[in-house]
Protein backbone atom coordinates (compact mmCIF):
# COMPACT_ATOMS: atom_id res chain seq x y z
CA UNK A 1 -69.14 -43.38 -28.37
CA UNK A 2 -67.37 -40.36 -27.07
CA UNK A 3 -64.37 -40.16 -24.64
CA UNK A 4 -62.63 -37.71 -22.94
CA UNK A 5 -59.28 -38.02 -24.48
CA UNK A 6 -55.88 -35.26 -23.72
CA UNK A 7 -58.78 -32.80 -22.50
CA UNK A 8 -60.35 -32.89 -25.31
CA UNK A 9 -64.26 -34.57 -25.85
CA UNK A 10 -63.65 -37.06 -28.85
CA UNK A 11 -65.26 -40.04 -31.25
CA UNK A 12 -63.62 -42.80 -29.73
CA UNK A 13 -62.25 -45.38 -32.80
CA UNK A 14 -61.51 -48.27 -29.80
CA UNK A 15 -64.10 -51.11 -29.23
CA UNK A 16 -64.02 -53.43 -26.60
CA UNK A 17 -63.30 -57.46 -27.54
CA UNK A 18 -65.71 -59.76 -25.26
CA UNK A 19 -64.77 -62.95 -26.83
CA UNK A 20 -62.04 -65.37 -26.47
CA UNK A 21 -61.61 -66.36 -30.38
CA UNK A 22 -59.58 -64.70 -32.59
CA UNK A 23 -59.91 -60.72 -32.43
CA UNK A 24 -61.15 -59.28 -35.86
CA UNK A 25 -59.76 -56.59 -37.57
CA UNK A 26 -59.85 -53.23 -36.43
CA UNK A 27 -58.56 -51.32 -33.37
CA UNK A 28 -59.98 -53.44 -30.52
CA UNK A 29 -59.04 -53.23 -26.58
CA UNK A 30 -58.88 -56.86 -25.22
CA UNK A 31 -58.32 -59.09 -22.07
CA UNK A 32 -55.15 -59.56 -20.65
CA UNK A 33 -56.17 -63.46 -21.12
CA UNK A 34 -56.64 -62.88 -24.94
CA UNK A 35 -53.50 -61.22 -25.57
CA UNK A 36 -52.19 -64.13 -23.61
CA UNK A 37 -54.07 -66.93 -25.88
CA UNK A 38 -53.39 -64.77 -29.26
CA UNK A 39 -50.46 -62.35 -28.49
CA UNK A 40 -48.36 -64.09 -31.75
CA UNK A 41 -51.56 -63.32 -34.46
CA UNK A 42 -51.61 -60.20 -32.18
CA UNK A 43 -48.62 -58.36 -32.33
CA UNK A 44 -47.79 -56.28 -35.17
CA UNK A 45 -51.44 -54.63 -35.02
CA UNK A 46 -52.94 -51.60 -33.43
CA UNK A 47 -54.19 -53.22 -30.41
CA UNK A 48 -55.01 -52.56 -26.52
CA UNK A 49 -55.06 -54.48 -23.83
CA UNK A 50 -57.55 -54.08 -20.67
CA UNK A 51 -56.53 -54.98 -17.21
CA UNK A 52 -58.61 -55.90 -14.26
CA UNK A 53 -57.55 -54.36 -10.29
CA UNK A 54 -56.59 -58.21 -9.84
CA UNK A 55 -53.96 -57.68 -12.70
CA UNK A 56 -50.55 -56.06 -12.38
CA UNK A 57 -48.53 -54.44 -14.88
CA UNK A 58 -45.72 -56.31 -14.41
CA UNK A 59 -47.83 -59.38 -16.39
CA UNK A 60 -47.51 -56.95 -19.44
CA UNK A 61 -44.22 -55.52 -18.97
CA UNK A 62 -42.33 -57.14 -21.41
CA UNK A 63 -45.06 -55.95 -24.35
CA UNK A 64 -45.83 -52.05 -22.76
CA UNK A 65 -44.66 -50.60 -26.10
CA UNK A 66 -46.69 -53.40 -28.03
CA UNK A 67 -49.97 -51.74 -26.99
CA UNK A 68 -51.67 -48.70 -28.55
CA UNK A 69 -54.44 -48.06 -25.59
CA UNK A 70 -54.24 -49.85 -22.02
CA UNK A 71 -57.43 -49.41 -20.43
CA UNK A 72 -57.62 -49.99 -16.81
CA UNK A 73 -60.65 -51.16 -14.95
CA UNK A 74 -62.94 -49.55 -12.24
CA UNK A 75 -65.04 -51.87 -11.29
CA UNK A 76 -66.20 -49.50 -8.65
CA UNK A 77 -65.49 -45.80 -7.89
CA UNK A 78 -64.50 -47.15 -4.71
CA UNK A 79 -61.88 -49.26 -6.31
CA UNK A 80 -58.67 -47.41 -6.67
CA UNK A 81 -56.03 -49.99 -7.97
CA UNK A 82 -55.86 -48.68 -11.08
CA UNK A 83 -54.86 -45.55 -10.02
CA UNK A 84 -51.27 -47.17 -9.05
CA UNK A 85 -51.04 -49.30 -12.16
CA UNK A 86 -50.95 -46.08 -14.38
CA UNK A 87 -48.54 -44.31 -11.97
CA UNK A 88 -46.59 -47.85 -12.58
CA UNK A 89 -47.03 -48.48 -16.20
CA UNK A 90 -45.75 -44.18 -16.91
CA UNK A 91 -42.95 -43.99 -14.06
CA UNK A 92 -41.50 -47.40 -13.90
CA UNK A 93 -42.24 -48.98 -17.59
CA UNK A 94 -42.05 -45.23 -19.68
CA UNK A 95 -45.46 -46.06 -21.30
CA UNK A 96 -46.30 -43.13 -23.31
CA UNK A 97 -48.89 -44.04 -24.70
CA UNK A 98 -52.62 -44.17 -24.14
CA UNK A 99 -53.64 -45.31 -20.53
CA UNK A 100 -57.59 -44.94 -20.89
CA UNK A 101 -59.24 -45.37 -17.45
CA UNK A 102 -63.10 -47.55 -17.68
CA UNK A 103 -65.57 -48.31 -15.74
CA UNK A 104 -66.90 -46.84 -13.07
CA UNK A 105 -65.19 -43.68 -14.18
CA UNK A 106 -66.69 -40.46 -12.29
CA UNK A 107 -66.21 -36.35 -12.73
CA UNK A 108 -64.96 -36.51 -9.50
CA UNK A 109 -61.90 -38.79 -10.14
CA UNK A 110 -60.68 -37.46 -13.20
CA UNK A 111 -58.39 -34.40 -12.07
CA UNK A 112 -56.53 -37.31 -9.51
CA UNK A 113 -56.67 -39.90 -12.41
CA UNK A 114 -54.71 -37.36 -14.56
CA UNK A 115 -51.95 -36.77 -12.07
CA UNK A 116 -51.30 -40.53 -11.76
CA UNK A 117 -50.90 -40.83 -15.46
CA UNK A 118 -54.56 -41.42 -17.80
CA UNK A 119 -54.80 -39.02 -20.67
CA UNK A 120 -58.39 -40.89 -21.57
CA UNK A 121 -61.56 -41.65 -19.89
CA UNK A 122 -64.44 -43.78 -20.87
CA UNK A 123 -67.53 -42.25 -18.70
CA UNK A 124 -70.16 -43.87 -17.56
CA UNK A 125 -73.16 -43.46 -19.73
CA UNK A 126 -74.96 -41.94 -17.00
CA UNK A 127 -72.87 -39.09 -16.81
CA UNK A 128 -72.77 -36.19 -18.48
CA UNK A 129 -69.59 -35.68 -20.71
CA UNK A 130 -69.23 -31.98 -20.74
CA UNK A 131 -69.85 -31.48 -17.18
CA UNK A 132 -67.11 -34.44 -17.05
CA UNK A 133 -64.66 -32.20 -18.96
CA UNK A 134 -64.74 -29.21 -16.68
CA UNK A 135 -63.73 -31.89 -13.65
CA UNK A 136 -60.16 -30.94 -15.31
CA UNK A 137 -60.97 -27.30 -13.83
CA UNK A 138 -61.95 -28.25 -10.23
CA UNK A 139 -58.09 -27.53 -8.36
CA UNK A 140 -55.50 -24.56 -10.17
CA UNK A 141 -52.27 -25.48 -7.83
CA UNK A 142 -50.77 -28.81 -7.83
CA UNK A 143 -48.42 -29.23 -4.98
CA UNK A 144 -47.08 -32.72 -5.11
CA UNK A 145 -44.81 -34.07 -7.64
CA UNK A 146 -46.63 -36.95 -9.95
CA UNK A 147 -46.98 -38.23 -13.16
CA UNK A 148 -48.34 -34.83 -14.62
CA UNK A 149 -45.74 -33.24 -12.70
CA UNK A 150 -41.97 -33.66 -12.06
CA UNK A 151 -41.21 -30.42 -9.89
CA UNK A 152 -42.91 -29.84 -6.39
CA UNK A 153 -44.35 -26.21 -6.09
CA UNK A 154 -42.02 -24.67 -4.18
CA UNK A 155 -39.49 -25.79 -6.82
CA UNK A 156 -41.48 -23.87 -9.68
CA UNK A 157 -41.44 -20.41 -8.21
């Protein structure tokens, strides 16, 4: 599978863990509930964690750093929870690391998913991943200070 990854169209190396047992080797994304269950066999590994709208960051606060990728669900485009757990897990917990958003993930979305903090982006496999890529293009000015930037406009002049 491909993924849109630093604005770039890549081979994504990340697989998605459905079970509960113990995760096989390999670079696998799994439920907050698995980490939970396995997190001592777990840690020391290249692994990622996926979290639901339901589930803050706070639950995984004290293992941010332990995690290679932490996806974040859309269940539905109209679902935007996820949008302040990235903001959260970059400006409060310093994660500088992958933050992948999944899902229900739409061209549309991805310029305002960027500014809240996700470098990655699963789309849905209805969508076309190039025309995806150019969403990056849609707005030249950011005004408001966010994740992707520190200085307001008026500041940068």
């Amino acid at each position: 599978m491909k993924i849109i990854k630093d604005g770039m169209i890549t081979e994504d190396d990340w697989q998605h863990f459905a079970g509960d047992g113990d995760v096989p080797p390999g670079n696998f994304i799994v439920s907050l509930a698995c980490w939970k269950q396995h997190k001592a066999a777990l840690q020391g590994r290249a692994i990622g964690i996926q979290l639901e709208p339901d589930q803050q960051p706070d639950e995984i606060k004290d293992d941010v750093h332990d995690f290679a990728v932490i996806a974040l669900n859309f269940p539905s485009f109209a679902d935007g929870r996820a949008y302040s757990a990235a903001k959260i897990l970059r400006d409060r917990y310093g994660y500088k690391g992958e933050i992948r958003a999944v899902g229900d993930v739409l061209r549309d979305q991805l310029f305002y998913m960027k500014r809240c903090g996700f470098n990655a982006f699963e789309m849905r496999p209805d969508r076309s991943i190039e025309d995806a890529l150019r969403g990056f293009e849609d707005f030249s000015v950011k005004y408001q200070v966010s994740s992707d930037e520190k200085l307001p406009l008026y500041r940068r002049r």
